[in-house]
C-alpha atoms as a PDB file:
ATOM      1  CA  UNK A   1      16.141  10.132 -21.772  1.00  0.00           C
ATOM      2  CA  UNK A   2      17.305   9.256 -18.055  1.00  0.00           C
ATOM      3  CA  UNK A   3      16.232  12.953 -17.143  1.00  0.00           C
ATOM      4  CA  UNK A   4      12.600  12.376 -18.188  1.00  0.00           C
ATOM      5  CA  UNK A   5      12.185   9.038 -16.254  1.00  0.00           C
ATOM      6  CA  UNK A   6      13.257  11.087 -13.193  1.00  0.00           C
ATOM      7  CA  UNK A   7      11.292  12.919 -10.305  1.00  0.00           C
ATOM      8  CA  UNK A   8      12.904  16.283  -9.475  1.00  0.00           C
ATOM      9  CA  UNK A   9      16.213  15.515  -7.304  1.00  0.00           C
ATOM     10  CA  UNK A  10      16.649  18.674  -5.370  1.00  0.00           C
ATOM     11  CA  UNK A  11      17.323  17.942  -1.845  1.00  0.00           C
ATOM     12  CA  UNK A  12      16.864  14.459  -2.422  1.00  0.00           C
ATOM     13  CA  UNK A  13      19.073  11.631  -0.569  1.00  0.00           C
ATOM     14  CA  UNK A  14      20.140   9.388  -3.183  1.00  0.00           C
ATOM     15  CA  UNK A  15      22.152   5.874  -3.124  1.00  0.00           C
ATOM     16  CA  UNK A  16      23.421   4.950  -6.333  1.00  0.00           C
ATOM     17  CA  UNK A  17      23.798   0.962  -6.176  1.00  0.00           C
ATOM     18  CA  UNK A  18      26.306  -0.680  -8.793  1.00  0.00           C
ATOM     19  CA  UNK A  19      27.332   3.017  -9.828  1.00  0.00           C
ATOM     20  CA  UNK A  20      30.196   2.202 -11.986  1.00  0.00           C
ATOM     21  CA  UNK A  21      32.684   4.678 -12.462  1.00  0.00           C
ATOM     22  CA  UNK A  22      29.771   7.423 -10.933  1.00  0.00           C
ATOM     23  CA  UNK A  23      28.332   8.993 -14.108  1.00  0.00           C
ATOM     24  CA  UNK A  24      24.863   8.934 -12.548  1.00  0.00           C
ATOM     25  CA  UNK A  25      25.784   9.486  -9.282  1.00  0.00           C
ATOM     26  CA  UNK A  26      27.408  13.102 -10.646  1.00  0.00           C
ATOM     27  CA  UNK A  27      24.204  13.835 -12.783  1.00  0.00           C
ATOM     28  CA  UNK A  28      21.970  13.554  -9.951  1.00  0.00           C
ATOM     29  CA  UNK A  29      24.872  15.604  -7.787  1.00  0.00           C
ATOM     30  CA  UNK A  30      24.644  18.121 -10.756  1.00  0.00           C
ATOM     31  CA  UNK A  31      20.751  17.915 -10.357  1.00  0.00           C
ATOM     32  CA  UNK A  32      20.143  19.107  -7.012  1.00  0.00           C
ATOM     33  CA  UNK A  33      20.633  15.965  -4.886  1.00  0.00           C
ATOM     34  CA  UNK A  34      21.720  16.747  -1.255  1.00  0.00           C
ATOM     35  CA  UNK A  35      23.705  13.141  -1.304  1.00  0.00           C
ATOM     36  CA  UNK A  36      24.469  10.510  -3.467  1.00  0.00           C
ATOM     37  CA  UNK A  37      27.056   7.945  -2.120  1.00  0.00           C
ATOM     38  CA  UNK A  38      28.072   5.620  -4.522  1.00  0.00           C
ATOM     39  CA  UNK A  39      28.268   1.768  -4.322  1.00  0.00           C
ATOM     40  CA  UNK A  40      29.207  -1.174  -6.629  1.00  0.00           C
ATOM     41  CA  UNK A  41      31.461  -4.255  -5.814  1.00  0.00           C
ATOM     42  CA  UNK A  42      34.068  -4.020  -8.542  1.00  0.00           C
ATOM     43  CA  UNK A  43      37.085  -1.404  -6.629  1.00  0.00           C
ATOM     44  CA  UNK A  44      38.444  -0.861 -10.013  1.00  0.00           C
ATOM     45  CA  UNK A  45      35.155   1.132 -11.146  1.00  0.00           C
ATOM     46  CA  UNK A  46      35.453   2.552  -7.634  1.00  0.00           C
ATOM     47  CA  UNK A  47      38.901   4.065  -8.128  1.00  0.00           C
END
């Protein structure tokens, strides 16, 4: 369903805010995106 709500990525510069342990972050990597650094507060999801 994410994938539908989604523009094409390709070549797109993407920050993924409160990404967790970076599932998104490596779909939209997967996708095409030319970057996608990752941020969230918690350095346990981080790790």
């Amino acid at each position: 369903m994410m994938r539908a709500l989604l523009p094409v990525l390709r070549g797109k510069r993407i920050v993924d805010l409160g990404c967790g342990m970076g599932w998104a972050s490596r779909f939209m990597c997967d996708e095409g995106a030319a970057s996608v650094p990752g941020l969230d507060l918690s350095q346990t999801m981080i790790a």
